[in-house]
C-alpha atoms as a PDB file:
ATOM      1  CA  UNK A   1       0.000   0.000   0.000  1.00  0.00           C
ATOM      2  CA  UNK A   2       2.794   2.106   0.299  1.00  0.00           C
ATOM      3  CA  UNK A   3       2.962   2.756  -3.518  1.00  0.00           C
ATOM      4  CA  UNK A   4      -0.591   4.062  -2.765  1.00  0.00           C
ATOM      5  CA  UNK A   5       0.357   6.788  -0.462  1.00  0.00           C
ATOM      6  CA  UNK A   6       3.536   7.585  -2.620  1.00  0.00           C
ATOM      7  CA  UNK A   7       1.479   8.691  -5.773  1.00  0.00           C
ATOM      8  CA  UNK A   8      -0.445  10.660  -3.232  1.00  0.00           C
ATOM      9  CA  UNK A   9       2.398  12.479  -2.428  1.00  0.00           C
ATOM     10  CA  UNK A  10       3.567  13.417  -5.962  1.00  0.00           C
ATOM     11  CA  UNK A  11      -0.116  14.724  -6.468  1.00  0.00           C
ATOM     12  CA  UNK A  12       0.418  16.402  -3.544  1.00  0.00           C
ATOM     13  CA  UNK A  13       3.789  18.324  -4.726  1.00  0.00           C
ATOM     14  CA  UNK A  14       2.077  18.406  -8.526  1.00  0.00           C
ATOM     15  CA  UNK A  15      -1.641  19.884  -6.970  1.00  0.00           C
ATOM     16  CA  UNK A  16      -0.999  23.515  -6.843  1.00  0.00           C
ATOM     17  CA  UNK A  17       0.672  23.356 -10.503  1.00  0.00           C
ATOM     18  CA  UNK A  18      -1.466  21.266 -12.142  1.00  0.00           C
ATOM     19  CA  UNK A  19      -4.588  22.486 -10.711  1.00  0.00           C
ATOM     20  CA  UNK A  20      -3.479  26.043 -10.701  1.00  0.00           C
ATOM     21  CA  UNK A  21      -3.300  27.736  -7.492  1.00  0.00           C
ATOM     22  CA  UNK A  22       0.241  28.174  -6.901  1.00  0.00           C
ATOM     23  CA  UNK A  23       0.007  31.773  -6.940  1.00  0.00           C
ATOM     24  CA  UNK A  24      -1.222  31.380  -3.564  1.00  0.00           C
ATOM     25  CA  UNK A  25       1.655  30.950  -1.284  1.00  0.00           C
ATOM     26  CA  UNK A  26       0.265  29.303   2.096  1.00  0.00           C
ATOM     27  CA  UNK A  27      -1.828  26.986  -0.733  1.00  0.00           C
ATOM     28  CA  UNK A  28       1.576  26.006  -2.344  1.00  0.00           C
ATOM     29  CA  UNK A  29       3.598  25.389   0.075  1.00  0.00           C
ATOM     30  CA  UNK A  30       1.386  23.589   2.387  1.00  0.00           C
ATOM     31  CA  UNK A  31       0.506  21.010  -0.943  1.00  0.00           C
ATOM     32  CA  UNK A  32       4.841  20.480  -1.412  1.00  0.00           C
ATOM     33  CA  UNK A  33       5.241  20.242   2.261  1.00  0.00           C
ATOM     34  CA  UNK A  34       2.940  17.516   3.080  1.00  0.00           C
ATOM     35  CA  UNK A  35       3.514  15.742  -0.320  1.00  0.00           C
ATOM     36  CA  UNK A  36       7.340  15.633   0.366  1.00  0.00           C
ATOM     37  CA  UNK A  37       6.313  14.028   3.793  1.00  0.00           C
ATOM     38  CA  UNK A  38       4.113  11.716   2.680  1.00  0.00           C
ATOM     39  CA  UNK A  39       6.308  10.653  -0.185  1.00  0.00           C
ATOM     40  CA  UNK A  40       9.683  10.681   1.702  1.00  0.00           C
ATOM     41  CA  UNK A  41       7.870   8.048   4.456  1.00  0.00           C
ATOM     42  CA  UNK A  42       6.550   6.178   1.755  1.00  0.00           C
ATOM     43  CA  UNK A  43       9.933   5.449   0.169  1.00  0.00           C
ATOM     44  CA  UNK A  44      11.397   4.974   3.341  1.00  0.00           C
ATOM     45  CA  UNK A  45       8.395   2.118   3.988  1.00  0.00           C
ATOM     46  CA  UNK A  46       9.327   0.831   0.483  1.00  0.00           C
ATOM     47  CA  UNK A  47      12.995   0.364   1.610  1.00  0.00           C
ATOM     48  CA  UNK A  48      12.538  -0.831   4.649  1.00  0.00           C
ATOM     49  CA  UNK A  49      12.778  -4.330   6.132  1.00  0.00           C
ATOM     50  CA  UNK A  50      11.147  -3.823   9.134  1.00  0.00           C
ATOM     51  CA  UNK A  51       7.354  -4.870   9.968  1.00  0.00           C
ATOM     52  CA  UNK A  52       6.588  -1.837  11.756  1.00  0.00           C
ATOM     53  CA  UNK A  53       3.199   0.109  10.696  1.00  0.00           C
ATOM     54  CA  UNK A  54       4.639   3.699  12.476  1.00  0.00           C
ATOM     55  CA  UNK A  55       5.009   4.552   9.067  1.00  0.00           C
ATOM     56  CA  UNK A  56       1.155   4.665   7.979  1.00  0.00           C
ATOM     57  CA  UNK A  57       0.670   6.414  11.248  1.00  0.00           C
ATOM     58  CA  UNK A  58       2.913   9.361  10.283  1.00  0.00           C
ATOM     59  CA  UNK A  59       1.522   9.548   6.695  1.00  0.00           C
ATOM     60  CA  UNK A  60      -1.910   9.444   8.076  1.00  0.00           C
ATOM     61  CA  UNK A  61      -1.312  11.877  10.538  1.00  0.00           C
ATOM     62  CA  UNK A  62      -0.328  13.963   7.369  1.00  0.00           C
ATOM     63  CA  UNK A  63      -3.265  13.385   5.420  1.00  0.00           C
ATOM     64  CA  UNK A  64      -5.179  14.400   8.677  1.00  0.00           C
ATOM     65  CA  UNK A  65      -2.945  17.927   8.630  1.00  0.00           C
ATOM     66  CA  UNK A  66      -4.237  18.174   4.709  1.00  0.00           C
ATOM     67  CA  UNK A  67      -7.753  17.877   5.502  1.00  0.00           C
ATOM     68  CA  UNK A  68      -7.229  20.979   8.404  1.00  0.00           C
ATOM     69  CA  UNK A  69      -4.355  22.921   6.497  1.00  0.00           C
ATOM     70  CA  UNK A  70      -6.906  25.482   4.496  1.00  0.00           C
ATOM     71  CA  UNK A  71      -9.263  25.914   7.469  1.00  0.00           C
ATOM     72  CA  UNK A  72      -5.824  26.679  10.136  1.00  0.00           C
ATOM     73  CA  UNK A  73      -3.535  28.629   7.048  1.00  0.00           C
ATOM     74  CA  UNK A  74      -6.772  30.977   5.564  1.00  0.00           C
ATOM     75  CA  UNK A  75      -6.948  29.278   2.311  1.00  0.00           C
ATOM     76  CA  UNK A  76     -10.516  27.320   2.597  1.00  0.00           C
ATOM     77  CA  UNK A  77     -12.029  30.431   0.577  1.00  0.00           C
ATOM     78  CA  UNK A  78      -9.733  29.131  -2.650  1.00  0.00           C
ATOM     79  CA  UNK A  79     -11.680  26.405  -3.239  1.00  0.00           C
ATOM     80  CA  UNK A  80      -9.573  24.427  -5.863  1.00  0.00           C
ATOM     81  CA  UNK A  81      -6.366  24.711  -3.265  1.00  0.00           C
ATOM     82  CA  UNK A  82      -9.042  23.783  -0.417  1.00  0.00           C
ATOM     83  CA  UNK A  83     -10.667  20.494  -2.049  1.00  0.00           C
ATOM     84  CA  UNK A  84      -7.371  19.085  -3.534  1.00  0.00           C
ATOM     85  CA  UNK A  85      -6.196  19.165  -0.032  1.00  0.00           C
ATOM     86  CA  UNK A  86      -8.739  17.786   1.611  1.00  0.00           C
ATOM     87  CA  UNK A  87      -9.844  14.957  -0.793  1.00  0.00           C
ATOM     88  CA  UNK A  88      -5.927  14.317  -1.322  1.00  0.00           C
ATOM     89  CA  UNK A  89      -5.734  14.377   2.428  1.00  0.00           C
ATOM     90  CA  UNK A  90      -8.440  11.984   2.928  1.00  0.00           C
ATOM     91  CA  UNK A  91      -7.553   9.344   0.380  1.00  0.00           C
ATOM     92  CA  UNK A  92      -4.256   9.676   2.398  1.00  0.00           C
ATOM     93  CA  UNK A  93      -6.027   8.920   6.061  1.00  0.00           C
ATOM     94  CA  UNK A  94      -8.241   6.090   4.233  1.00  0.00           C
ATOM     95  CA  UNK A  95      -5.579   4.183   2.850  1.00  0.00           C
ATOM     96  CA  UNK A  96      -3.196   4.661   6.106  1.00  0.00           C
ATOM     97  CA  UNK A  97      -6.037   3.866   8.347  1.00  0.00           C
ATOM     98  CA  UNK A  98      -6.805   0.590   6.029  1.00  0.00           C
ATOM     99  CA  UNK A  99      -2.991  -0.883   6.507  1.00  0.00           C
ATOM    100  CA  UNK A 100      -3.167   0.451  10.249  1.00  0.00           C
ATOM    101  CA  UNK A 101      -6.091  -0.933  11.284  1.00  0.00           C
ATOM    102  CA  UNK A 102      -6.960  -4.344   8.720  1.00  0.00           C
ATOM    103  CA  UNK A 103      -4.923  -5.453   6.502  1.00  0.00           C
ATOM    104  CA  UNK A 104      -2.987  -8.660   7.274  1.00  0.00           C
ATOM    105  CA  UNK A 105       0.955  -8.282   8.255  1.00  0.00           C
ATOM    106  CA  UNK A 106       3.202  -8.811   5.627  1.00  0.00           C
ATOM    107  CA  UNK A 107       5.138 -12.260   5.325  1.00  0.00           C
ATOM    108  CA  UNK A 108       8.701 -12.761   3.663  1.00  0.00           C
END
């Protein structure tokens, strides 16, 4: 799953680009930010030989920042910045939360 929450982050870093609201500086960096986190704990997940899931906790402790970011930062008013981050933010939290919480642990 961690492949999951690594494409996340690259939409996270490509968001404000793509979807046109990097103008908006809280909007912009807030997106690279949280997409660098997510991505650089999902490589680091994807490396790893551990069996630890603190991993999915940090990235959906990210995903849970994305979903707040626009309300806390003052950007919930541009609403292109506001749903990328909180739809990006959720899939984030859903997919986290589903390898936290069900999925079976991994066997060599």
């Amino acid at each position: 799953m961690f492949w999951i929450t690594g494409v996340l982050g690259i939409a996270f870093i490509a968001a404000p680009f793509v979807l046109g609201y990097s103008t908006n500086t809280n909007a912009l960096w807030s997106s690279i930010i949280l997409g660098v986190v997510i991505l650089l704990v999902s490589l680091y997940k994807a490396i790893a030989q551990d069996k630890g899931k603190w991993e999915y906790w940090v990235d959906g402790l990210a995903g849970l920042v994305a979903i707040a970011i626009p309300f806390a930062l003052g950007f919930s008013t541009l609403a292109t910045a506001m749903w990328a981050c909180v739809v990006l933010g959720a899939l984030v939290v859903i997919f986290s939360g589903y390898e936290v919480f069900f999925a079976e642990p991994e066997t060599p």
